[in-house]
Protein backbone atom coordinates (compact mmCIF):
# COMPACT_ATOMS: atom_id res chain seq x y z
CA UNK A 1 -52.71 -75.92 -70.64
CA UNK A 2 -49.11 -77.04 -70.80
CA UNK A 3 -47.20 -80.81 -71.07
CA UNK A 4 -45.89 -81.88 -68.42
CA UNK A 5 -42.09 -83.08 -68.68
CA UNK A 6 -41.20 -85.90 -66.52
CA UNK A 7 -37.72 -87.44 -67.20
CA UNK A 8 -35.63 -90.37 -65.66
CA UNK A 9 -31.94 -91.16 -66.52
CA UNK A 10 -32.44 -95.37 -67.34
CA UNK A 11 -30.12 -98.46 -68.31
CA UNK A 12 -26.42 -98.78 -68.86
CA UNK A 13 -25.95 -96.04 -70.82
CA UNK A 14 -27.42 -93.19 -68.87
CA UNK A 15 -30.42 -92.87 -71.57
CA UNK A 16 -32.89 -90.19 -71.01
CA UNK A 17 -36.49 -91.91 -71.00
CA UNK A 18 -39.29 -88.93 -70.84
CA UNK A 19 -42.89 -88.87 -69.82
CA UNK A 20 -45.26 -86.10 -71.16
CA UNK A 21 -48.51 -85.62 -69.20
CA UNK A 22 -51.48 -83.74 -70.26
CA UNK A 23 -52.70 -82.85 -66.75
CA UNK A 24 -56.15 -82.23 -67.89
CA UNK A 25 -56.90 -85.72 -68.46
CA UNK A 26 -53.94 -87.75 -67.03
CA UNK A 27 -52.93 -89.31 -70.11
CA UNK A 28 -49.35 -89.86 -70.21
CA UNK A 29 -46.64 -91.13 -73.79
CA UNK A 30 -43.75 -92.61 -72.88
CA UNK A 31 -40.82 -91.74 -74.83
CA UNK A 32 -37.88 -94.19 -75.36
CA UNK A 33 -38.38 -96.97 -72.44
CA UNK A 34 -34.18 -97.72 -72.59
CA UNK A 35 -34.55 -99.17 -69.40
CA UNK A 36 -35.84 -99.93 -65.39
CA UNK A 37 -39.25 -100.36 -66.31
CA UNK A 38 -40.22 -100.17 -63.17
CA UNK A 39 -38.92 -96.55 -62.73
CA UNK A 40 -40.19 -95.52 -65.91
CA UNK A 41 -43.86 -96.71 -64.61
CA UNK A 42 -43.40 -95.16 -61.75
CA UNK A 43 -42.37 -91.80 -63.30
CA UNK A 44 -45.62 -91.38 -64.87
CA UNK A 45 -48.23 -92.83 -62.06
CA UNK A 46 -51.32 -92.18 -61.74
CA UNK A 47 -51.54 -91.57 -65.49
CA UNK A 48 -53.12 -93.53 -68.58
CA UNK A 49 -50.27 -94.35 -70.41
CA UNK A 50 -51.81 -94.50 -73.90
CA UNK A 51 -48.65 -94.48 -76.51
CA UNK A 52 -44.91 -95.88 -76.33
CA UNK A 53 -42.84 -93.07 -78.87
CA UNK A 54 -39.47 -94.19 -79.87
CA UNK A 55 -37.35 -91.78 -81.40
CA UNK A 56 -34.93 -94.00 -82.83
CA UNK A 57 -33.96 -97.86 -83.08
CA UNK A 58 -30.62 -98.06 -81.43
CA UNK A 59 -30.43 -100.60 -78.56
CA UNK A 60 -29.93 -98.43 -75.98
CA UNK A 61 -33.64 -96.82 -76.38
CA UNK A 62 -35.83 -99.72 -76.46
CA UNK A 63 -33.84 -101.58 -73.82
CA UNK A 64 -37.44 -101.72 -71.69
CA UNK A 65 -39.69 -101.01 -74.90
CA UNK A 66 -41.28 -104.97 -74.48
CA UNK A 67 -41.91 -104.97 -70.81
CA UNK A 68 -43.37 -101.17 -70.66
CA UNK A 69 -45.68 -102.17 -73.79
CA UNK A 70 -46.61 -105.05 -71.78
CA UNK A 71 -47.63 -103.28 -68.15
CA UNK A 72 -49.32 -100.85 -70.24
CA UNK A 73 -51.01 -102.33 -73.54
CA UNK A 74 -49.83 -98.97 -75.36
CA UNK A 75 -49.11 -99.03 -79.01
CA UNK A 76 -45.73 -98.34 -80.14
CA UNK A 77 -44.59 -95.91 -82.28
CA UNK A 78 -41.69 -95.60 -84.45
CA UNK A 79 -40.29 -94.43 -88.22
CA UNK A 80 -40.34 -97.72 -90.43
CA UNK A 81 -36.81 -97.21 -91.85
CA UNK A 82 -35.28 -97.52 -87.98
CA UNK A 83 -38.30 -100.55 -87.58
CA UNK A 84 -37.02 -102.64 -90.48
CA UNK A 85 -33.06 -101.48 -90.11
CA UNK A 86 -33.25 -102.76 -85.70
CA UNK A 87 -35.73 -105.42 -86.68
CA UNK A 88 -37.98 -103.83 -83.45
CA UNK A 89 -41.83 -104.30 -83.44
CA UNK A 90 -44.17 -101.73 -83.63
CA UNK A 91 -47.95 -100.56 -83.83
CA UNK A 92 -47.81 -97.32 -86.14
CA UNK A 93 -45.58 -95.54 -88.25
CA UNK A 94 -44.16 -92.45 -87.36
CA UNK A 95 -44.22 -89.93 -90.60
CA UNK A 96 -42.81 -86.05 -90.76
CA UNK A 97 -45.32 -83.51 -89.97
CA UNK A 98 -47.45 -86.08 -87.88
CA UNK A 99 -49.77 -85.04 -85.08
CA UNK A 100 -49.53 -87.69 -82.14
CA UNK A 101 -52.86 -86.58 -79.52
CA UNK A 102 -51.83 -86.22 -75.90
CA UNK A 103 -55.73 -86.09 -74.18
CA UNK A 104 -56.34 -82.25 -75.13
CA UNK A 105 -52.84 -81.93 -75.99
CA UNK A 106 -50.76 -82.93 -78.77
CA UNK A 107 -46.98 -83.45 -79.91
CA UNK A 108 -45.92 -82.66 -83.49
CA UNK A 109 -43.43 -85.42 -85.40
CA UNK A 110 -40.19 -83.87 -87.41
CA UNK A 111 -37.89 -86.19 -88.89
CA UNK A 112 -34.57 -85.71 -88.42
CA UNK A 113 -32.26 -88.45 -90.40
CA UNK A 114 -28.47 -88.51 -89.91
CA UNK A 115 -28.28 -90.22 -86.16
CA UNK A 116 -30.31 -92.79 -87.95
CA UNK A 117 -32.43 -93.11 -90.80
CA UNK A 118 -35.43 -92.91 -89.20
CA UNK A 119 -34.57 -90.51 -86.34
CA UNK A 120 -37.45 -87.99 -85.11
CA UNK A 121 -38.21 -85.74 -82.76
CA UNK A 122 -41.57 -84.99 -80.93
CA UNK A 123 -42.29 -81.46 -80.76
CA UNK A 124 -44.58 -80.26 -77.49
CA UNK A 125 -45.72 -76.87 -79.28
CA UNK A 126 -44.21 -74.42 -76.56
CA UNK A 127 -41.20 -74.33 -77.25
CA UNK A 128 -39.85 -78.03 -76.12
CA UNK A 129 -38.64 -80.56 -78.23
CA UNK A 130 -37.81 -84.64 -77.33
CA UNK A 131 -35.04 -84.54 -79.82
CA UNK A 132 -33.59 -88.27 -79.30
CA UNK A 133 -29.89 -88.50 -80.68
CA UNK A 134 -30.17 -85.40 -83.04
CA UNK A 135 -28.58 -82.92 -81.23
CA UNK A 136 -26.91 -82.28 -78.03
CA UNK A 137 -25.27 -79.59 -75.83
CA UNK A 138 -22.24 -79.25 -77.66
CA UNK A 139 -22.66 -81.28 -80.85
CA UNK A 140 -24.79 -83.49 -82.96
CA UNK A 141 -25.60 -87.36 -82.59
CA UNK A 142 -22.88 -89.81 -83.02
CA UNK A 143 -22.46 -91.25 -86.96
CA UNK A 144 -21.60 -94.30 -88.26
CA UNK A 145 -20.03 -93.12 -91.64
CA UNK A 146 -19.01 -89.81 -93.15
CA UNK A 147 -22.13 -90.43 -95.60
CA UNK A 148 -24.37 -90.38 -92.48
CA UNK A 149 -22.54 -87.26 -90.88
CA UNK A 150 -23.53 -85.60 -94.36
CA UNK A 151 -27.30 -86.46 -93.45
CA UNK A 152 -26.89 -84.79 -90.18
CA UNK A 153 -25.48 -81.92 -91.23
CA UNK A 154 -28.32 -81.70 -93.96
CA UNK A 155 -30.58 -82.06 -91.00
CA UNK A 156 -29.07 -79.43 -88.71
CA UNK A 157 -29.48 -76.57 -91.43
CA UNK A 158 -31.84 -77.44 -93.00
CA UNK A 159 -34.29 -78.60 -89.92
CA UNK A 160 -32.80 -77.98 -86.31
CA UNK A 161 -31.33 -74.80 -86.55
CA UNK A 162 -34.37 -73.64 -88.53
CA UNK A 163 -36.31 -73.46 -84.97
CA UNK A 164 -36.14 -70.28 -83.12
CA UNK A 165 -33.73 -69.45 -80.57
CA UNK A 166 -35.70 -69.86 -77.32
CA UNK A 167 -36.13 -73.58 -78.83
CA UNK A 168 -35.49 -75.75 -75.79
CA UNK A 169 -33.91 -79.10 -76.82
CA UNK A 170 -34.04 -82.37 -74.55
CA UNK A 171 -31.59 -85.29 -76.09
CA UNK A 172 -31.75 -88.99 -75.63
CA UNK A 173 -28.68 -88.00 -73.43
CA UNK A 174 -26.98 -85.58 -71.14
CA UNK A 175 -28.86 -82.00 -69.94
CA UNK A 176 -31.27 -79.96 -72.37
CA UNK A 177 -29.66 -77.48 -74.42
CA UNK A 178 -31.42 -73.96 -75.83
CA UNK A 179 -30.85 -73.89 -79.96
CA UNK A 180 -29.75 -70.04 -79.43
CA UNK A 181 -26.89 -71.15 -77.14
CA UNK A 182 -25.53 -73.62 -79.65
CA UNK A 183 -26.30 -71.65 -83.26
CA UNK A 184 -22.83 -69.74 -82.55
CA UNK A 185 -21.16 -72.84 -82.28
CA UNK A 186 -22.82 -74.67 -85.25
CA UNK A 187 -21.97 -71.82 -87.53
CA UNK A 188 -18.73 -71.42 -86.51
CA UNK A 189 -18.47 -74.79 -87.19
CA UNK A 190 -19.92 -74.20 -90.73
CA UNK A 191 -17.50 -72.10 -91.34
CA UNK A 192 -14.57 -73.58 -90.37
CA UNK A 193 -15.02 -76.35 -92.41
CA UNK A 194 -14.36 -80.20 -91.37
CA UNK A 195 -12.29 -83.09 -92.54
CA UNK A 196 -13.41 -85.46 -95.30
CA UNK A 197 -14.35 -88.56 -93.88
CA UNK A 198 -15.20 -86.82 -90.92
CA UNK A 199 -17.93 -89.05 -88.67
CA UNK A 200 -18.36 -90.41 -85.17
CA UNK A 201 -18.70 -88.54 -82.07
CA UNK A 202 -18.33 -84.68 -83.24
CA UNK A 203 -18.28 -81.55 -80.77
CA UNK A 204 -18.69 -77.83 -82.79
CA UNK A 205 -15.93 -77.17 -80.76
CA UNK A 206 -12.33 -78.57 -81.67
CA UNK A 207 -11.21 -80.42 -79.47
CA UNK A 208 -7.79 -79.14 -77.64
């Protein structure tokens, strides 16, 4: 049996929020509540929502993250470095290599620093990862200094472009990408080198 993938585009700043459903039982996560709490609740109804995952601290994510935790009495989860950095309340600590149980399913944690300290992904086991700011079609998660852009880059080889190919990729915004689609990209990137001081929004591509 297979996750379902539910997701709704949310708030100001056209945030993906995503519900995974294990079918078998009807339990239901909620990942990144950025907004609408009302659609988000209505994206996964008819479901036990039993945990609130938040991939990363920024605003934009946890927009709805109080009044979803309230309709639903779910514990939150999210890495302690983006807790104490956002100052955002939470339940449990997320931790690399953790095993989050969906009913008779599961996701798998992987943290991913660069986008933000604490950045993670949740990992479905089929193939399908909620990868938050890490990565997207065409480029990696906005940074805040060239330090941070270092991290990401750290991240992408050492991490993201370690999955396979057929690795299907669902950001925090804009479509899902396939990892195969964008390794040419990233190591042509690689090895055309970059700017020092390089950070901010980045594309593998130059930019005409």
């Amino acid at each position: 049996m297979t996750a379902i993938l539910k997701s709704l585009q949310v708030g100001p700043y056209g945030m993906n929020t995503y519900g995974v459903i294990d079918p078998d039982t009807a339990t239901s996560v909620i990942v990144d509540p950025g907004g609408d709490p009302d659609s988000i609740l209505a994206m996964v109804k008819g479901t036990e929502v039993d945990k609130i995952l938040v991939t990363h601290g920024h605003h934009d994510h946890v927009l709805a993250l109080d009044q979803i935790k309230a309709a639903t009495q779910a514990p939150v989860y999210l890495h302690p470095t983006d807790a104490a950095k956002f100052s955002i309340d939470y339940d449990h600590p997320l931790r690399d290599g953790q095993t989050i149980p969906l009913g008779k399913l599961s996701l798998n944690v992987i943290h991913v620093p660069g986008h933000t300290p604490g950045q993670s992904c949740f990992a479905l086991g089929d193939g399908r990862v909620l990868v938050g700011d890490t990565i997207f079609v065409g480029g990696p998660g906005r940074t805040d200094s060239y330090e941070d852009f270092l991290i990401t880059l750290r991240s992408m080889r050492e991490i993201v472009f370690q999955w396979p190919d057929a690795t299907h990729f669902y950001p925090g915004h804009g479509p899902s990408g396939q990892i195969g689609i964008e390794r040419p990209d990233f190591e042509a990137f690689l090895e055309t080198g970059w700017p020092d001081g390089l950070h901010g929004d980045i594309t593998w591509k130059p930019t005409p």
